[in-house]
Protein backbone atom coordinates (compact mmCIF):
# COMPACT_ATOMS: atom_id res chain seq x y z
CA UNK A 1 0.00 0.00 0.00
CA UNK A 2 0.77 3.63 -0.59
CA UNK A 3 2.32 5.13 2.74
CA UNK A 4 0.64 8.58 3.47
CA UNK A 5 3.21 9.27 6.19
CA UNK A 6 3.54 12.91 7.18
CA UNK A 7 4.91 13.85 10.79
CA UNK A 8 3.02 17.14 12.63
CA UNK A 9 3.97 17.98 15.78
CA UNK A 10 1.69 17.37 18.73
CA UNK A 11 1.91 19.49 21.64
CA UNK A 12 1.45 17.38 25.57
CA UNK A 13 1.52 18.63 28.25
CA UNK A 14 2.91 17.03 31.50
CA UNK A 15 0.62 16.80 34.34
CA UNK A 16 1.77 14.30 37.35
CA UNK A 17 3.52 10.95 35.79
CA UNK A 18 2.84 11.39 32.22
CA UNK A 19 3.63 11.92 29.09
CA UNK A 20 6.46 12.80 26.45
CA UNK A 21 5.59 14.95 23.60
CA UNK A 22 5.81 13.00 20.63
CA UNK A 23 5.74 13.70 16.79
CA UNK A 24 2.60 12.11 15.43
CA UNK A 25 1.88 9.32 12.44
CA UNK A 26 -0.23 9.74 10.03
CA UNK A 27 -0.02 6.88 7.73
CA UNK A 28 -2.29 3.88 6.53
CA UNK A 29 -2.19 0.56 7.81
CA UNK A 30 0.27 -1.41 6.37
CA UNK A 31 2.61 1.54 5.44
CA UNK A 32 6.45 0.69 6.25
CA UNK A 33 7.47 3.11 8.78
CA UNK A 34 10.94 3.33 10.91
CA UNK A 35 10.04 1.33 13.80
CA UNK A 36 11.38 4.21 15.82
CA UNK A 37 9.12 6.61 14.50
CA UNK A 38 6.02 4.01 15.40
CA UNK A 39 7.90 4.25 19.11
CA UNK A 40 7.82 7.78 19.15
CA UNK A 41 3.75 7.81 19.05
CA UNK A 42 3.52 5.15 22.30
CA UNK A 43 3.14 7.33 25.80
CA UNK A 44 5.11 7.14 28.79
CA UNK A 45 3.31 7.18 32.11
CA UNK A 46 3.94 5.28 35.38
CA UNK A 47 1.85 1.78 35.48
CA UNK A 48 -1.54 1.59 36.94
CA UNK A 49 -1.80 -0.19 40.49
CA UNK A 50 -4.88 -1.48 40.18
CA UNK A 51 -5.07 -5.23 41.00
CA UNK A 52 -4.11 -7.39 38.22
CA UNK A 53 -6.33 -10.29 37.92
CA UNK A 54 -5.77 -12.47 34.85
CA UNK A 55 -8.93 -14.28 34.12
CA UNK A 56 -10.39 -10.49 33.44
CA UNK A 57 -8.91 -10.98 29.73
CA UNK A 58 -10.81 -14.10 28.61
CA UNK A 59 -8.83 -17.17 26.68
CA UNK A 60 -8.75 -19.27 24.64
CA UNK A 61 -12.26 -18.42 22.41
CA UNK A 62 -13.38 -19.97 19.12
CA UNK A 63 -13.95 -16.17 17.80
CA UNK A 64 -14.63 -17.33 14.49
CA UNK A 65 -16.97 -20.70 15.15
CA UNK A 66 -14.53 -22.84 13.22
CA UNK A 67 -14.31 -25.32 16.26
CA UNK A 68 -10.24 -24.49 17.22
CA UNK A 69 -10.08 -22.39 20.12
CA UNK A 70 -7.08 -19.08 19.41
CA UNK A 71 -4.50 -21.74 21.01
CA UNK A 72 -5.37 -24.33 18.26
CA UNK A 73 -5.53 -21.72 15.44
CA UNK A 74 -1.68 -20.46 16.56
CA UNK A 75 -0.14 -23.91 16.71
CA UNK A 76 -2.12 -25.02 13.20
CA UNK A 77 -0.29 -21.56 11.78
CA UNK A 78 2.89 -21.44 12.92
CA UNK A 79 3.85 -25.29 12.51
CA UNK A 80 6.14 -25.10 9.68
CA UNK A 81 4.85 -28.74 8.54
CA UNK A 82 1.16 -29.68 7.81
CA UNK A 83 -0.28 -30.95 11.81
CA UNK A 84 -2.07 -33.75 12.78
CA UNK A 85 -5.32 -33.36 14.69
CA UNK A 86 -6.89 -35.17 16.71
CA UNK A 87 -10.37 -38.05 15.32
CA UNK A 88 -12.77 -35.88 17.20
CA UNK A 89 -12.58 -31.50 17.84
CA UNK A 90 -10.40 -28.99 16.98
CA UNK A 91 -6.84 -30.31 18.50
CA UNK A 92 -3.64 -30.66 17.54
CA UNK A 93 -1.74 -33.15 18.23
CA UNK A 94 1.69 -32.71 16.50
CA UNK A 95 3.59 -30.26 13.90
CA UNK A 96 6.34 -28.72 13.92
CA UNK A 97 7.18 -25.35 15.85
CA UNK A 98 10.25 -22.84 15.93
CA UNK A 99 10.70 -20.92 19.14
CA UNK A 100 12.74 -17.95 17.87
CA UNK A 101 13.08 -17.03 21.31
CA UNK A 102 15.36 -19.83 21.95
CA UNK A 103 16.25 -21.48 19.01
CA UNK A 104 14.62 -25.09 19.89
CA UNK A 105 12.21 -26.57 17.87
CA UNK A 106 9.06 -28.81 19.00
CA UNK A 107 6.74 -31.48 17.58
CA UNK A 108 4.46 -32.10 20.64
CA UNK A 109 1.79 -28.96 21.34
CA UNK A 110 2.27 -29.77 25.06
CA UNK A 111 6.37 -28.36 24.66
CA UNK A 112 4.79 -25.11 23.25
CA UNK A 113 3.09 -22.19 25.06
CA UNK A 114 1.28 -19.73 22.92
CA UNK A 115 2.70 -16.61 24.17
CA UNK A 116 0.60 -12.68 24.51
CA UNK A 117 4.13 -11.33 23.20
CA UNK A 118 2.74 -7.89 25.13
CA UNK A 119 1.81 -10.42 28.37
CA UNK A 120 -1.36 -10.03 29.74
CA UNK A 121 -0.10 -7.97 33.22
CA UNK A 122 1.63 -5.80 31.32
CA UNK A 123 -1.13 -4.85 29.26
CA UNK A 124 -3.35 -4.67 32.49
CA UNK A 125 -0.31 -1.98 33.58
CA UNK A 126 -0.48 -0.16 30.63
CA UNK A 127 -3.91 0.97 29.96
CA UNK A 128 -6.22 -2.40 29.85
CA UNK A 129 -7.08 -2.07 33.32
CA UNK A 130 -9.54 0.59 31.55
CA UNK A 131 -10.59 -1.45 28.68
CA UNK A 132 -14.24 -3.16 28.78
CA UNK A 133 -14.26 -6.99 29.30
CA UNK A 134 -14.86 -7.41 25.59
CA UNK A 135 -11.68 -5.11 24.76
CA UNK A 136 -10.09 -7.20 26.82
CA UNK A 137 -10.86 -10.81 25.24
CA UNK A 138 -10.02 -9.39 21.50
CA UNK A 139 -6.63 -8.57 23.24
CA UNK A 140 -6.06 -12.25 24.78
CA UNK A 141 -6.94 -13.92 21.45
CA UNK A 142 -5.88 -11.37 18.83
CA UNK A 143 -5.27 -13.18 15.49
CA UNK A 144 -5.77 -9.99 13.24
CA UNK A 145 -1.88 -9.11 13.93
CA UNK A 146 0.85 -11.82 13.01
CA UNK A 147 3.42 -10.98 15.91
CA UNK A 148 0.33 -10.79 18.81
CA UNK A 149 0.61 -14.34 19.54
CA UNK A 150 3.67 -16.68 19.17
CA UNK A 151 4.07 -20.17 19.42
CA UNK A 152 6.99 -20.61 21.74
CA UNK A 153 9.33 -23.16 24.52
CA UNK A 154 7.14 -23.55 26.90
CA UNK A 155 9.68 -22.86 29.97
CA UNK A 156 11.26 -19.73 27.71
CA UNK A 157 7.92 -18.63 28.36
CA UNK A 158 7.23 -19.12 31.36
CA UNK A 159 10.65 -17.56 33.12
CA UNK A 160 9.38 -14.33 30.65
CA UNK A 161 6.41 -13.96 32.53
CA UNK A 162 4.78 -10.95 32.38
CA UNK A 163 8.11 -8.69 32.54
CA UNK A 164 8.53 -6.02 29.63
CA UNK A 165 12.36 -5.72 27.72
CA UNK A 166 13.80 -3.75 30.29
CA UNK A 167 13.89 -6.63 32.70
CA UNK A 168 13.67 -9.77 30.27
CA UNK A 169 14.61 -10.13 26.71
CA UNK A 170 15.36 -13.45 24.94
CA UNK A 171 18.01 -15.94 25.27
CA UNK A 172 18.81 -16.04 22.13
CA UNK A 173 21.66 -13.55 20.22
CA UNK A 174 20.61 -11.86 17.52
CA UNK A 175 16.66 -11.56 18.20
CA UNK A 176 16.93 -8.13 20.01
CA UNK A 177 15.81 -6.09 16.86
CA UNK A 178 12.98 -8.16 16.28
CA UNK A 179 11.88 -8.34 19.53
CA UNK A 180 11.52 -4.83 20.56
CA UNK A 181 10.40 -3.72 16.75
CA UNK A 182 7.46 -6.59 17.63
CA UNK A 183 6.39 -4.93 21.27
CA UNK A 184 6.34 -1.84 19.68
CA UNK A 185 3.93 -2.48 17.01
CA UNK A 186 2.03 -4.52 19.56
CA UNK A 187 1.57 -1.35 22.12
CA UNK A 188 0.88 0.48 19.22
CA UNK A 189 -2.01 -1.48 17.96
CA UNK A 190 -3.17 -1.92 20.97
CA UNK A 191 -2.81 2.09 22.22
CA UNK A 192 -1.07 1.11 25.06
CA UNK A 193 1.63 2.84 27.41
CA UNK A 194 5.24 2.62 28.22
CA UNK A 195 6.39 3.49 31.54
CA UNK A 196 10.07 5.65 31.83
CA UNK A 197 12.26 2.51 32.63
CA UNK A 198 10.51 0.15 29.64
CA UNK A 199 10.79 3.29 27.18
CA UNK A 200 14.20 3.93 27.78
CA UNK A 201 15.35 0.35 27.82
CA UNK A 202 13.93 0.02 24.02
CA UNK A 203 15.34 3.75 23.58
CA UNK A 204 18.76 2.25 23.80
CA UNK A 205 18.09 -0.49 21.00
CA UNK A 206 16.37 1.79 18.75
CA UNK A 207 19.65 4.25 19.19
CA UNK A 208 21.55 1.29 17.33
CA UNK A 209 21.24 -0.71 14.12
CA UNK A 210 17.35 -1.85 15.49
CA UNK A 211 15.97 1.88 14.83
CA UNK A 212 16.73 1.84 11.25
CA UNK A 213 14.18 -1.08 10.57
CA UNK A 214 10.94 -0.69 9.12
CA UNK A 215 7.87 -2.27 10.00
CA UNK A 216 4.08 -2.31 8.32
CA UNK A 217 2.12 0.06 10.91
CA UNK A 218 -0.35 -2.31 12.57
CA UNK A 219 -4.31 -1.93 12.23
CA UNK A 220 -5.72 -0.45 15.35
CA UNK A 221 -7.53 -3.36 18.01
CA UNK A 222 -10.63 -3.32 18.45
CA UNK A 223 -13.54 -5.54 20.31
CA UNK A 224 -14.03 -7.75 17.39
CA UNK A 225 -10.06 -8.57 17.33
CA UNK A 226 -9.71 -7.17 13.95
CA UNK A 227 -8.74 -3.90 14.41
CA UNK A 228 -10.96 -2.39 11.91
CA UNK A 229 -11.89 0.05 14.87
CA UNK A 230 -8.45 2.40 13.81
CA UNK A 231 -8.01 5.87 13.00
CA UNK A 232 -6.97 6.18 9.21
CA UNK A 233 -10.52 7.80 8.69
CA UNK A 234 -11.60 4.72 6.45
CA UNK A 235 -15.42 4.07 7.65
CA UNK A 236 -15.60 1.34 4.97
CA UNK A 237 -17.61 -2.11 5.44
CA UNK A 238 -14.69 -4.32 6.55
CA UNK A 239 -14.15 -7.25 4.28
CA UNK A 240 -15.12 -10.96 6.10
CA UNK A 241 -11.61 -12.33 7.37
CA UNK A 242 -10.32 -15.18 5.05
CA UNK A 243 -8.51 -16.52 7.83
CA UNK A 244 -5.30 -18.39 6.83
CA UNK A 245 -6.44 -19.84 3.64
CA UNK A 246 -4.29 -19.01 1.09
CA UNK A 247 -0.65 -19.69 0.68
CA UNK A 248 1.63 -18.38 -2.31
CA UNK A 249 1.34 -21.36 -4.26
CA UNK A 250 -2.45 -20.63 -4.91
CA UNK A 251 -1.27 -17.11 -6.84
CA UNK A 252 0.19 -17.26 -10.21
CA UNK A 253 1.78 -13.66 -10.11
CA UNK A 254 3.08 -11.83 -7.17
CA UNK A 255 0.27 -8.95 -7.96
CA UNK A 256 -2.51 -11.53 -7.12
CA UNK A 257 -1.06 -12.16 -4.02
CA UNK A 258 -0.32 -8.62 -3.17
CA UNK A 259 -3.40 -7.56 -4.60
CA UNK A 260 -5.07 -10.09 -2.08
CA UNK A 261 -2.71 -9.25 0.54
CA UNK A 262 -3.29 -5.63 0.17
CA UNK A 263 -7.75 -6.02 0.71
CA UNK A 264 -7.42 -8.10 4.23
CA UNK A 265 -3.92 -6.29 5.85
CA UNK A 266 -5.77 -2.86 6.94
CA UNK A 267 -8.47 -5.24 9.07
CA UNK A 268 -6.82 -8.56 9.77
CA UNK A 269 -3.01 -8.03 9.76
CA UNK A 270 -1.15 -10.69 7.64
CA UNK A 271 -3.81 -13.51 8.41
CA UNK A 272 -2.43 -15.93 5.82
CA UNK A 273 1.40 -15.35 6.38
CA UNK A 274 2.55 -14.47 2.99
CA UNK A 275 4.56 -11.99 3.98
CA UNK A 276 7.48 -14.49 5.64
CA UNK A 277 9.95 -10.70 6.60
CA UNK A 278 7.60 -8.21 7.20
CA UNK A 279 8.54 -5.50 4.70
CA UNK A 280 5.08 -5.34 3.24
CA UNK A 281 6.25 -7.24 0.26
CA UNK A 282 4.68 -10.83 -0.10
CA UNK A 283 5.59 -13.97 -2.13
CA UNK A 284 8.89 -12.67 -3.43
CA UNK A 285 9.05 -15.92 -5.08
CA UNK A 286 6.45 -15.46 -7.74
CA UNK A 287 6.83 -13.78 -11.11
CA UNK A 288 6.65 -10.04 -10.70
CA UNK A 289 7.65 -9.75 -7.78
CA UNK A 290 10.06 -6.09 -7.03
């Protein structure tokens, strides 16, 4: 998609714990943007005390009535071989999964967690301890944005807990850049907040090689999961979501599959996973493609 990025500056003013002023986006979904620039929209403000609770965001749903629950839908995507399933429901019950946050790979579901890469608490912290309890449940099983949910080492998971990059990153070298890039486009989506020490822990990446990265700015959430509830000013009937039906084998040029790509990105993020680098470009294997 054409970006229509133009910066204006937005004056804030700070009352008691908040905010930075910050130079504001305006630029379709889908637009590749310096991942510091996204950063520089998020505000900082100290974390909300109320109490954290986390059956208030409600998980695993069947949002789409297919029968798999998100958990299913996540390991059926991100197995990089078909899966088996189970005689009877919706489960999986082997594939193959790549924990990039370690570097170990998995073929039984019960090694893999499905992880909220923005963890639940956090988000509680940061601004969802406001949200209604439907806001809430598109959050826990948001499969409208390709990074929102990962398919990771169980244990990797579970010593990340609900701890933001300024206190836990991932064990394995080289992963940094993607890492923050992904929270960032996460709390974007999602119009949550940073608080001081979180914002200038990713300040520091994004002052090295990470802040010269682009990444395709995110649909906004919204209580249907879809984020077709964003600010670009488009008040057009959103398309049904395909869900991950297609792969690039079912295009013949790379301008069907863009084309394709480009009608379902603004409302339901990369659903199909054609776009295996995130630059916005997918199927760079097909004829045609740049």
């Amino acid at each position: 998609m054409r970006s229509l990025f133009a910066l204006a500056l937005v004056p804030i003013f700070a009352l008691s714990g908040a905010v930075f002023a910050t130079p504001a986006i305006a630029a379709e979904p889908g637009a590749q943007v310096a991942v510091s620039d996204l950063f520089s929209e998020l505000v900082t403000t100290t974390d909300s005390t109320a109490t954290y609770d986390r059956s208030l965001f409600e998980h695993w749903v069947d949002a789409d009535a297919d029968g798999c629950d998100t958990r299913q839908e996540v390991l059926i995507a991100e197995s990089t071989v078909p899966v088996t399933m189970a005689s009877t429901g919706c489960s999986v019950t082997s594939g193959r999964w790549d924990s990039w946050y370690d570097g170990a790979s998995w073929t039984a579901p019960s090694d893999v967690d499905i992880d909220h890469f923005v963890p639940l608490g956090e988000a509680w912290r940061s601004g969802a301890d406001a949200w209604t309890a439907d806001e809430r449940r598109a959050f826990a099983n948001d499969l409208g944005l390709d990074v929102g949910l990962e398919a990771v080492t169980d244990n990797v998971n579970q010593s990340k807990g609900d701890r933001d990059p300024a206190v836990w990153m991932p064990p394995l070298a080289g992963v940094e850049c993607r890492y923050v890039s992904d929270w960032v486009v996460v709390k974007y989506r999602w119009d949550l907040s940073m608080d001081t020490t979180e914002r200038n822990a990713i300040a520091g990446f994004l002052a090295g090689s990470c802040g010269a990265g682009t990444v395709a700015v995110p649909a906004k959430g919204g209580t249907g999961g879809t984020g077709s509830t964003g600010s670009t000013g488009d008040t057009g009937q959103a398309p049904a979501n395909p869900g991950d039906t297609k792969n690039c084998g079912d295009f013949s040029t790379w301008a069907d599959a863009q084309d394709w790509y480009d009608t379902y990105y603004p409302y339901y993020g990369d659903v199909a996973r054609l776009d295996s680098n995130g630059d916005g470009v997918v199927c760079e294997s097909l004829p045609g493609a740049p």
